[in-house]
PDB file of N, CA and C in Angstrom:
ATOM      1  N   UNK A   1     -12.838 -28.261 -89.365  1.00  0.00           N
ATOM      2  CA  UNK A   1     -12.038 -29.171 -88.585  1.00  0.00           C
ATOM      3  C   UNK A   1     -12.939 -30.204 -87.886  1.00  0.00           C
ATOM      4  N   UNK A   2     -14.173 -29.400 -87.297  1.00  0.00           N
ATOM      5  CA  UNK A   2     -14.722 -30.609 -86.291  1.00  0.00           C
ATOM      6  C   UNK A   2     -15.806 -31.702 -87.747  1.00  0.00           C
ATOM      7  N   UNK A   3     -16.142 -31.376 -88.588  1.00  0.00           N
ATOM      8  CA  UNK A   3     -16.699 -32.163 -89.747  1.00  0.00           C
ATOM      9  C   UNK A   3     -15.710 -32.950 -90.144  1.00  0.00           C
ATOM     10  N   UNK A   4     -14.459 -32.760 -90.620  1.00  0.00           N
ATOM     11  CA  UNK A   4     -13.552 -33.447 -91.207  1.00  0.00           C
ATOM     12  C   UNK A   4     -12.258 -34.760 -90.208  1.00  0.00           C
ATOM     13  N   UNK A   5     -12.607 -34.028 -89.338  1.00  0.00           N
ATOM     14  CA  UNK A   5     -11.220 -34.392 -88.587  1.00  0.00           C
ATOM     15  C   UNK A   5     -12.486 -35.431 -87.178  1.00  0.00           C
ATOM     16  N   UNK A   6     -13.162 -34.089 -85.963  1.00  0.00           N
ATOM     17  CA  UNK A   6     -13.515 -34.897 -84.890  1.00  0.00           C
ATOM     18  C   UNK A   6     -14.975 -36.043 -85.232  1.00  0.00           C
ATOM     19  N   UNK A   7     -16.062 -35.342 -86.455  1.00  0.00           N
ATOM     20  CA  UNK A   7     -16.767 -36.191 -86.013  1.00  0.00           C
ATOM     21  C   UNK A   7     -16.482 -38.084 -86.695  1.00  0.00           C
ATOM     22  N   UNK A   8     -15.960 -37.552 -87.901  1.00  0.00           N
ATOM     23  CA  UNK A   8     -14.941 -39.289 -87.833  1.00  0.00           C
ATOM     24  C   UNK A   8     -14.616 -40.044 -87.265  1.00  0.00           C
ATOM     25  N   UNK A   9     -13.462 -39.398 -86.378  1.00  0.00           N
ATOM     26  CA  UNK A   9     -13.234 -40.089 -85.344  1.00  0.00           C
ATOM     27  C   UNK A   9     -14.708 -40.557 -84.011  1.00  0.00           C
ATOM     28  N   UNK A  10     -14.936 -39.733 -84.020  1.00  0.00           N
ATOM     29  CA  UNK A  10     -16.247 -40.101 -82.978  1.00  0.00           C
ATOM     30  C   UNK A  10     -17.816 -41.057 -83.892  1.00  0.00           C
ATOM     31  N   UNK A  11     -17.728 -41.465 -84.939  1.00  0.00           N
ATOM     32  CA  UNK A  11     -18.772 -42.439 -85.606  1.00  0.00           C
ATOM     33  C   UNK A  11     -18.667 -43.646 -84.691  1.00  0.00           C
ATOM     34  N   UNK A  12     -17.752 -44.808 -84.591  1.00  0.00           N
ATOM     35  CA  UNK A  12     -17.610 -45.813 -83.840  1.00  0.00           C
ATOM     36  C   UNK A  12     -18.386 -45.320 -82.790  1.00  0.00           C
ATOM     37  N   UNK A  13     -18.246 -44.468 -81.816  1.00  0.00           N
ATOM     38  CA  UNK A  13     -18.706 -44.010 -80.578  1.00  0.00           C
ATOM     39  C   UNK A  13     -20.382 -43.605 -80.636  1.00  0.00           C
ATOM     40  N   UNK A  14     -21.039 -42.717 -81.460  1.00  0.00           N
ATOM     41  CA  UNK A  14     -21.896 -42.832 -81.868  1.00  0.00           C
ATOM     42  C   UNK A  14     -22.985 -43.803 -82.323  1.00  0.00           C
ATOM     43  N   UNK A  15     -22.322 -44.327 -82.942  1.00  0.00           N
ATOM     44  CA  UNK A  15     -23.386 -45.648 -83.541  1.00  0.00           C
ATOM     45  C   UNK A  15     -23.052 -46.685 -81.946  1.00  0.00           C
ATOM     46  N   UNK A  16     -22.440 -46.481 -80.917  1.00  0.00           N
ATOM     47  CA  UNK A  16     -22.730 -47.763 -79.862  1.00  0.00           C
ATOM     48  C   UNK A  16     -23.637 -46.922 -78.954  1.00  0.00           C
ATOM     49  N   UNK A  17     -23.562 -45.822 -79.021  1.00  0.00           N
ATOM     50  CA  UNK A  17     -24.711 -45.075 -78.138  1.00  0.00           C
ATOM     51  C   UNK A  17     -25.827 -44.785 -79.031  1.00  0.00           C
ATOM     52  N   UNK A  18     -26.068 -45.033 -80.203  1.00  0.00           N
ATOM     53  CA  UNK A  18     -27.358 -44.960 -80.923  1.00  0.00           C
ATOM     54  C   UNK A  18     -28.021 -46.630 -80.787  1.00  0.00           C
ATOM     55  N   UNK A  19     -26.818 -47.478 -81.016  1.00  0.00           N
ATOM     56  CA  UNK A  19     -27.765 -49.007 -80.516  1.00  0.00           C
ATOM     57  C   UNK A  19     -28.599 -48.913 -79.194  1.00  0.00           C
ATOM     58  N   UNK A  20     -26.977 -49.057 -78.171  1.00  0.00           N
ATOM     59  CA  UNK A  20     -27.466 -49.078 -77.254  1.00  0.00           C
ATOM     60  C   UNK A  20     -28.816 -48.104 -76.538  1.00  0.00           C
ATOM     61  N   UNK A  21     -29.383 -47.194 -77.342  1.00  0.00           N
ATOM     62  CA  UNK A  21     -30.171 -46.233 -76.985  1.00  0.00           C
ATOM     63  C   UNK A  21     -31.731 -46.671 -77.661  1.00  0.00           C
ATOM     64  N   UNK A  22     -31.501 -47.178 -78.242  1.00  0.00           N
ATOM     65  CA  UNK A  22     -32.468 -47.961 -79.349  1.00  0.00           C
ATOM     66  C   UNK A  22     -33.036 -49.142 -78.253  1.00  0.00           C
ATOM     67  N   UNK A  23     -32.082 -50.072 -78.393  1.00  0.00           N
ATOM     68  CA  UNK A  23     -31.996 -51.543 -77.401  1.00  0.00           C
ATOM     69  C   UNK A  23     -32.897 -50.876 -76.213  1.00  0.00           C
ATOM     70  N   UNK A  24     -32.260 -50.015 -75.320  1.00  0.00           N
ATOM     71  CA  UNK A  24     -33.113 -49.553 -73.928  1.00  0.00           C
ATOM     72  C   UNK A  24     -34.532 -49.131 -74.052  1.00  0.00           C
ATOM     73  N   UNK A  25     -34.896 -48.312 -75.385  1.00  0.00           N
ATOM     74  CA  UNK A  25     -36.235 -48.139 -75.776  1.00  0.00           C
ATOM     75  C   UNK A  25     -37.265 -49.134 -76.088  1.00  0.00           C
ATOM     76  N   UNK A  26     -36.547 -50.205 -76.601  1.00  0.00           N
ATOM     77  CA  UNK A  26     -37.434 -51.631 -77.307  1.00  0.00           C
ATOM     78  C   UNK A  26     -37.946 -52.231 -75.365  1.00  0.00           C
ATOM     79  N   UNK A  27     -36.857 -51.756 -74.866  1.00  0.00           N
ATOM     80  CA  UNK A  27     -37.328 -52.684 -73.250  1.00  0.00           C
ATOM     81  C   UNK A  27     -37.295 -52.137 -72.397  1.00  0.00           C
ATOM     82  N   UNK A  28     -38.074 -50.908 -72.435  1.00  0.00           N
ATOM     83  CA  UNK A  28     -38.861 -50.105 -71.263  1.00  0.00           C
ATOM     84  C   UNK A  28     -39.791 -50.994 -70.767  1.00  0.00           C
ATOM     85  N   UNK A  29     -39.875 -51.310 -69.722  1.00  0.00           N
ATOM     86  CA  UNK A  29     -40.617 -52.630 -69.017  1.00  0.00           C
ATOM     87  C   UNK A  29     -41.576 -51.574 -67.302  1.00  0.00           C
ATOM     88  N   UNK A  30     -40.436 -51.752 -66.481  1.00  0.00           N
ATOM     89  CA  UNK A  30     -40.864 -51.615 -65.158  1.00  0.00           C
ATOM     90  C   UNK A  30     -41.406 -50.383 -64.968  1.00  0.00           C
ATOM     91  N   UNK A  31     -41.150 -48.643 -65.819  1.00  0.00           N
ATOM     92  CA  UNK A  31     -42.415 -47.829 -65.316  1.00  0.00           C
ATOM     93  C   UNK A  31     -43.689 -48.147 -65.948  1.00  0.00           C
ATOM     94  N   UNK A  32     -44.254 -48.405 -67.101  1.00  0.00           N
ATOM     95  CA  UNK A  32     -44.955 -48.742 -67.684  1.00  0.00           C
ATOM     96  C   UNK A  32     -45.838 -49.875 -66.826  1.00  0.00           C
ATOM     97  N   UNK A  33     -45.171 -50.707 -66.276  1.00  0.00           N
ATOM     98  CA  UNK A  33     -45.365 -51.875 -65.008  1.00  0.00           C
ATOM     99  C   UNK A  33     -46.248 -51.434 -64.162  1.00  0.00           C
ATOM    100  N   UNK A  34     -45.269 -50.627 -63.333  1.00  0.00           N
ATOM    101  CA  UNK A  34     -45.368 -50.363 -62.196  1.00  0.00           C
ATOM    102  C   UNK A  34     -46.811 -49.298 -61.919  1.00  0.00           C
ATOM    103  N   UNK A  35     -46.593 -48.063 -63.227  1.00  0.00           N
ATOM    104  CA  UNK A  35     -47.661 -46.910 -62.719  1.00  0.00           C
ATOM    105  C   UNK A  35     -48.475 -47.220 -64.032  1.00  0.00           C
ATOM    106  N   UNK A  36     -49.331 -48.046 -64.994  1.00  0.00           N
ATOM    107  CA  UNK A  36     -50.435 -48.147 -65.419  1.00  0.00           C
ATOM    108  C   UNK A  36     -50.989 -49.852 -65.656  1.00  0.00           C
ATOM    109  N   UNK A  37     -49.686 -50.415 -65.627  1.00  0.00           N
ATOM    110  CA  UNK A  37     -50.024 -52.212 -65.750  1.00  0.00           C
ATOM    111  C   UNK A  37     -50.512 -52.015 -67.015  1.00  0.00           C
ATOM    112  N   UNK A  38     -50.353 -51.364 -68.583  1.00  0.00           N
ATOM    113  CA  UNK A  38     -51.020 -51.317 -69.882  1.00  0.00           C
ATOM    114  C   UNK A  38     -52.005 -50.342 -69.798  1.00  0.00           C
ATOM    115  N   UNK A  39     -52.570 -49.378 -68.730  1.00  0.00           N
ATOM    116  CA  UNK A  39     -53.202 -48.425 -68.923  1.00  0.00           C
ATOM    117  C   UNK A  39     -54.879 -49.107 -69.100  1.00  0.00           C
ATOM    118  N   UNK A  40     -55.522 -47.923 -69.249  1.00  0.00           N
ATOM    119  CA  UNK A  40     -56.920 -47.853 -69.574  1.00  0.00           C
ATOM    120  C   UNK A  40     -57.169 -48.551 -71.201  1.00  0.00           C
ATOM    121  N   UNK A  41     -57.576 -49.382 -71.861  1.00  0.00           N
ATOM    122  CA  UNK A  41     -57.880 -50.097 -72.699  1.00  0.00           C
ATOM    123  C   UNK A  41     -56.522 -50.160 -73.696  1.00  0.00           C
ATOM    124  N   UNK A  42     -55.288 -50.432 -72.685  1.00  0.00           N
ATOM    125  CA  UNK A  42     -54.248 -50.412 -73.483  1.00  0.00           C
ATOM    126  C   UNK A  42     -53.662 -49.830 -74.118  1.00  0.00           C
ATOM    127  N   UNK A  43     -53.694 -48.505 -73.787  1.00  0.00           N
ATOM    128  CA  UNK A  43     -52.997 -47.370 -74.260  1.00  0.00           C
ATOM    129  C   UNK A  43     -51.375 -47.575 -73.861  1.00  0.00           C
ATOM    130  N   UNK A  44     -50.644 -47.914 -72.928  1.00  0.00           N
ATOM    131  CA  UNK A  44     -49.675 -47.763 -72.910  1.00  0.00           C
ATOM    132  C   UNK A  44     -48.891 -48.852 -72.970  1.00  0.00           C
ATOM    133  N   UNK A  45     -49.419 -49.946 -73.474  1.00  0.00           N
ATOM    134  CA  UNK A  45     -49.158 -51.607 -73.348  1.00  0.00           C
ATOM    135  C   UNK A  45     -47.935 -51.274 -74.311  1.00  0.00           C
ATOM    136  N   UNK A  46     -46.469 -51.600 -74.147  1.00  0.00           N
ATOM    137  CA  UNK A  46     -45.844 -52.133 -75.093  1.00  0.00           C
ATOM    138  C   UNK A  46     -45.377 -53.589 -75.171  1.00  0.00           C
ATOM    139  N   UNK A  47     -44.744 -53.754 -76.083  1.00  0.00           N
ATOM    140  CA  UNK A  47     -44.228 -55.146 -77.060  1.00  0.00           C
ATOM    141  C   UNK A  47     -44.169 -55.984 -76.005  1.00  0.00           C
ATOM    142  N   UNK A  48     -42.652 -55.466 -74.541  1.00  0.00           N
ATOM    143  CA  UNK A  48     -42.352 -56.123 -73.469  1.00  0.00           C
ATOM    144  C   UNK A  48     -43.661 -56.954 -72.162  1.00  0.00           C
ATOM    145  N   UNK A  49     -43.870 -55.577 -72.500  1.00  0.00           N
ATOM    146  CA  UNK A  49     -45.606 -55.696 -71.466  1.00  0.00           C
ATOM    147  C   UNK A  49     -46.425 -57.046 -71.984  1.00  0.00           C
ATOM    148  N   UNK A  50     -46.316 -56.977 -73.610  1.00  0.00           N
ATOM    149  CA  UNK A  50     -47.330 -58.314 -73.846  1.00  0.00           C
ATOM    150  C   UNK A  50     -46.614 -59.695 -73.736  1.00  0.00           C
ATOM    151  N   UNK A  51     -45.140 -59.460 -73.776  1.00  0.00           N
ATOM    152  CA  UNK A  51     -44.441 -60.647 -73.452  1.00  0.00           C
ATOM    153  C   UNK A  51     -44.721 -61.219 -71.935  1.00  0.00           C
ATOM    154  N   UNK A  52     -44.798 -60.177 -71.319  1.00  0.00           N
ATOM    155  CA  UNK A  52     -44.515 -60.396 -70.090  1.00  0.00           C
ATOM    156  C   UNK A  52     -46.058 -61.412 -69.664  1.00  0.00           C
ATOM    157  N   UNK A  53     -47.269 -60.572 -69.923  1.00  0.00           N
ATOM    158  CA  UNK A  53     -48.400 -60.987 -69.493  1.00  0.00           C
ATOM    159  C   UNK A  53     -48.755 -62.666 -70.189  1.00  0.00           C
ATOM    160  N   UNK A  54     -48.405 -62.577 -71.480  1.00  0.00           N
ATOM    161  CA  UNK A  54     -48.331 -63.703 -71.845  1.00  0.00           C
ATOM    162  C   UNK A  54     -47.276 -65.046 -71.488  1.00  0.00           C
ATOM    163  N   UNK A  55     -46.519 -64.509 -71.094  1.00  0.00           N
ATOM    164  CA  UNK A  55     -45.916 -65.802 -70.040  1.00  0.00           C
ATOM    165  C   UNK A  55     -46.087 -66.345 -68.918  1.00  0.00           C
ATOM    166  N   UNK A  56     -46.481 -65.073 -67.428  1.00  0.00           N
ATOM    167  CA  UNK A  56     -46.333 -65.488 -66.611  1.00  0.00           C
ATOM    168  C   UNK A  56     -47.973 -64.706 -66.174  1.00  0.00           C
ATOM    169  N   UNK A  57     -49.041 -64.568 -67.060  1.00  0.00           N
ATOM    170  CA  UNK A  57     -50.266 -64.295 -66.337  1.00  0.00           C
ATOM    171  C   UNK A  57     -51.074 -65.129 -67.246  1.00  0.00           C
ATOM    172  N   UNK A  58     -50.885 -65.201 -68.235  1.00  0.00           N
ATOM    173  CA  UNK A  58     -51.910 -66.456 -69.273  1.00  0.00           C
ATOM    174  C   UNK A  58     -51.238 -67.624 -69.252  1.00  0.00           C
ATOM    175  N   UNK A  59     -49.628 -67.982 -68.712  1.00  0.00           N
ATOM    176  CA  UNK A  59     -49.145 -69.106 -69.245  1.00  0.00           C
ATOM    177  C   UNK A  59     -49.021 -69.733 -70.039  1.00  0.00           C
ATOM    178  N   UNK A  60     -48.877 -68.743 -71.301  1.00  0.00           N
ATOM    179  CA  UNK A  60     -48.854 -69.407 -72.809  1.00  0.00           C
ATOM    180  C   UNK A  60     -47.294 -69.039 -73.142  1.00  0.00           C
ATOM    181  N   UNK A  61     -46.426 -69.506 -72.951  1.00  0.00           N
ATOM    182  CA  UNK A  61     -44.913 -69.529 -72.791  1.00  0.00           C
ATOM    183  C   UNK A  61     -44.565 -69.958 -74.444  1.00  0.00           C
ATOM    184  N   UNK A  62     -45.641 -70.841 -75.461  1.00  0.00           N
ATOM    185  CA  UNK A  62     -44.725 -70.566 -76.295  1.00  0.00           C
ATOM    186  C   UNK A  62     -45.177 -69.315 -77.510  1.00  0.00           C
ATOM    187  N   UNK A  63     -46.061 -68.634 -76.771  1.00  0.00           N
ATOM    188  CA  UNK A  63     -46.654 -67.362 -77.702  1.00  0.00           C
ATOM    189  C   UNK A  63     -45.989 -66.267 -77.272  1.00  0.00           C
ATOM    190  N   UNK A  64     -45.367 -66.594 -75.709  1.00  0.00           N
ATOM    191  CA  UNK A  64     -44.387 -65.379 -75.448  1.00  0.00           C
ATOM    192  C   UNK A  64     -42.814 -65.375 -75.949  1.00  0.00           C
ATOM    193  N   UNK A  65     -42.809 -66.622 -76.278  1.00  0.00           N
ATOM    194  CA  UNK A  65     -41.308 -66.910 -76.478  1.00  0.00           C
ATOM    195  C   UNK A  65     -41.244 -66.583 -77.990  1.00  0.00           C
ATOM    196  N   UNK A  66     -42.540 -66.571 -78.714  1.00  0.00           N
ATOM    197  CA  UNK A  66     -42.246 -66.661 -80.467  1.00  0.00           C
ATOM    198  C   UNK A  66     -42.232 -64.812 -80.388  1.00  0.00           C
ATOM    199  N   UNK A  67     -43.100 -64.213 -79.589  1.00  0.00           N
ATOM    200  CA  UNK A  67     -42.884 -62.449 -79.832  1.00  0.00           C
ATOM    201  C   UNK A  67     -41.634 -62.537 -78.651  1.00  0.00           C
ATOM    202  N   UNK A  68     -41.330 -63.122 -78.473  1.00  0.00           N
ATOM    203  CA  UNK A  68     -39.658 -62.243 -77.860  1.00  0.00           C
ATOM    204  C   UNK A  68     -38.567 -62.563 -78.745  1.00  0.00           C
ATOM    205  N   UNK A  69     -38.968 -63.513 -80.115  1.00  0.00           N
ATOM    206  CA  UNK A  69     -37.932 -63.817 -80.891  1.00  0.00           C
ATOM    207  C   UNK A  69     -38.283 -62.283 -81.678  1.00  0.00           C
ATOM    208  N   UNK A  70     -39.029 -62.312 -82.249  1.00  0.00           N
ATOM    209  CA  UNK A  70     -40.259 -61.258 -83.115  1.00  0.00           C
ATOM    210  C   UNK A  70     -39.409 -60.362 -82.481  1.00  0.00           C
ATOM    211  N   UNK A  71     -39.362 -59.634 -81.204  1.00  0.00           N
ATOM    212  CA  UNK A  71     -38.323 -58.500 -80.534  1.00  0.00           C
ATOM    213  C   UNK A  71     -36.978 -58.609 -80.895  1.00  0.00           C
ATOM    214  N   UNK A  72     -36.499 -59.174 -80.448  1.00  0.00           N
ATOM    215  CA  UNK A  72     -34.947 -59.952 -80.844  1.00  0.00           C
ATOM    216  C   UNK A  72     -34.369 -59.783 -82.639  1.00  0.00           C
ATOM    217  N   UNK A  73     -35.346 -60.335 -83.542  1.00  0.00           N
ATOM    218  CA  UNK A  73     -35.255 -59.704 -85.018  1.00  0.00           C
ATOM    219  C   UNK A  73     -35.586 -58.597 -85.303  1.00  0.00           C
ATOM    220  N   UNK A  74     -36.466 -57.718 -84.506  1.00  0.00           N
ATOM    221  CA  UNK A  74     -36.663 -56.275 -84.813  1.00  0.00           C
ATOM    222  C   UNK A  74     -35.818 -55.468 -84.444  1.00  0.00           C
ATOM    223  N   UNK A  75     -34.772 -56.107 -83.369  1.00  0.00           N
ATOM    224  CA  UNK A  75     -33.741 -55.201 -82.480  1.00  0.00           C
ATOM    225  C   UNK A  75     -32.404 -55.670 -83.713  1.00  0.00           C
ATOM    226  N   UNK A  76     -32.268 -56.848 -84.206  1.00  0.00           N
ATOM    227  CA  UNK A  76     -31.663 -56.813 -84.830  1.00  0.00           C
ATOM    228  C   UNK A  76     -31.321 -55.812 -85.989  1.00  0.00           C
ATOM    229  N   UNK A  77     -32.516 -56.347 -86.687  1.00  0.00           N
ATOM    230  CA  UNK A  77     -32.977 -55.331 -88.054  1.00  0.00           C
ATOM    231  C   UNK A  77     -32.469 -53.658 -88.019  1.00  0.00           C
ATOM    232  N   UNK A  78     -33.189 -53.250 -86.635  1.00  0.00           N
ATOM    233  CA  UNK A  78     -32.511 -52.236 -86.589  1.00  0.00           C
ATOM    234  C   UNK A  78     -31.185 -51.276 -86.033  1.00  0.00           C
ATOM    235  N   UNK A  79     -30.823 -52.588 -85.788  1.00  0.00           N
ATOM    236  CA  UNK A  79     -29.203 -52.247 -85.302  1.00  0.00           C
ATOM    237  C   UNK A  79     -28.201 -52.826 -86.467  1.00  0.00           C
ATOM    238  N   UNK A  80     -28.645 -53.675 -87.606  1.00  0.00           N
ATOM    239  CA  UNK A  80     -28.043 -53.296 -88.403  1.00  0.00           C
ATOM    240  C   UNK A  80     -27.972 -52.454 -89.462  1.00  0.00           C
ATOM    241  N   UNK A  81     -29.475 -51.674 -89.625  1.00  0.00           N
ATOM    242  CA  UNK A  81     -29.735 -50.544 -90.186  1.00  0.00           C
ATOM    243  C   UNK A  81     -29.020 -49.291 -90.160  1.00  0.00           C
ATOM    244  N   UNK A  82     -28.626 -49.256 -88.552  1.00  0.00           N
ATOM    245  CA  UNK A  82     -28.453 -48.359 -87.831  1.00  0.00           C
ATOM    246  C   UNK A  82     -26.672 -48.118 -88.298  1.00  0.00           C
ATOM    247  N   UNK A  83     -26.056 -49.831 -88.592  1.00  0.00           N
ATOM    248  CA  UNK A  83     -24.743 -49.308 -88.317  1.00  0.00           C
ATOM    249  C   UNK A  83     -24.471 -49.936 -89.743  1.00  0.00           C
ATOM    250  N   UNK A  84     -25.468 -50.166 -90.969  1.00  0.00           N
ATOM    251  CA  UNK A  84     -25.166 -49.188 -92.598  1.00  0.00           C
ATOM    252  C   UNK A  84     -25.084 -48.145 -92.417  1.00  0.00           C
ATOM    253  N   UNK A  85     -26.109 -46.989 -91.963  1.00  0.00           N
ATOM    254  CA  UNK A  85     -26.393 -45.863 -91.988  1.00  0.00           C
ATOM    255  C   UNK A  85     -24.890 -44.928 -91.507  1.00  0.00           C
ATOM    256  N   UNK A  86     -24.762 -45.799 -90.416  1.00  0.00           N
ATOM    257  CA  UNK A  86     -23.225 -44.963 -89.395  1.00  0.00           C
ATOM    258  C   UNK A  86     -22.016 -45.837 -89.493  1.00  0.00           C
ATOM    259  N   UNK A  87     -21.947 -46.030 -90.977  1.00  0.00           N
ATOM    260  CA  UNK A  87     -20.907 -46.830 -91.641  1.00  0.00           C
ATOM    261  C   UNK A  87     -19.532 -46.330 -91.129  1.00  0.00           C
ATOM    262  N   UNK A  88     -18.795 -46.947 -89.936  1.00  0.00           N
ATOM    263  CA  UNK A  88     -17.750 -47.005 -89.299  1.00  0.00           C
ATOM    264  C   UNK A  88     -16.852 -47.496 -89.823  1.00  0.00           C
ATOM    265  N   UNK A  89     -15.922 -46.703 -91.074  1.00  0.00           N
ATOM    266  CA  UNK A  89     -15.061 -46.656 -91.288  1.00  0.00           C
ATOM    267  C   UNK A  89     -13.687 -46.142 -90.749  1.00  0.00           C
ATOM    268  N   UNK A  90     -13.036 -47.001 -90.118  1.00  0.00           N
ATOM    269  CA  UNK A  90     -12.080 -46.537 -88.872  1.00  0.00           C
ATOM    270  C   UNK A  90     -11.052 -44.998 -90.346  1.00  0.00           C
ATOM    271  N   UNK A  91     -10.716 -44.049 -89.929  1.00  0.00           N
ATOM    272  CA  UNK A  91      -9.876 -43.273 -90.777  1.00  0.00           C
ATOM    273  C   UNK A  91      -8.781 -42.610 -89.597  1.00  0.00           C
ATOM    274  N   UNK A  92      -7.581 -43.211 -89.179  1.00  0.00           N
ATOM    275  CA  UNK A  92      -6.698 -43.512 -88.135  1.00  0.00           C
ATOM    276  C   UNK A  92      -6.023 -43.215 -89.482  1.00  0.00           C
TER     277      UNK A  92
END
């Protein structure tokens, strides 16, 4: 019953909490910030972190703006991956 019948119904629901869960991971920003600033030779630097430094600590705004597109198509890519994979076929 719950294979055939509930998790069907619950795919739509799934795949917006698998984006949205995805999306929040790509832009973990402020602990990463706050308790290492990129860590010891950059161990904990992510994607956001280099956007960030490159805009508003080097002032190179259009090298931050071309990797926040670079983010933006990778978030894409995999949110439409995500919802082939969790092919939401409404069955009402």
């Amino acid at each position: 019953m719950f294979r055939h019948i509930t998790l069907p119904l619950l795919r739509p629901t799934i795949l917006l909490a698998a984006i949205l869960t995805m999306i929040s991971a790509f832009q973990i920003f402020d602990i990463i910030q706050v308790m290492t600033e990129g860590g010891a030779n950059d161990q904990t630097r992510v994607l956001v972190i280099d956007i960030y430094n490159n805009a508003f600590r080097f002032q190179r705004m259009g090298w931050a703006s071309a990797v926040a597109l670079l983010l933006f198509l990778m978030v894409l890519s995999f949110s439409l991956v995500q919802s082939r994979l969790l092919d939401t076929e409404l069955e009402y």
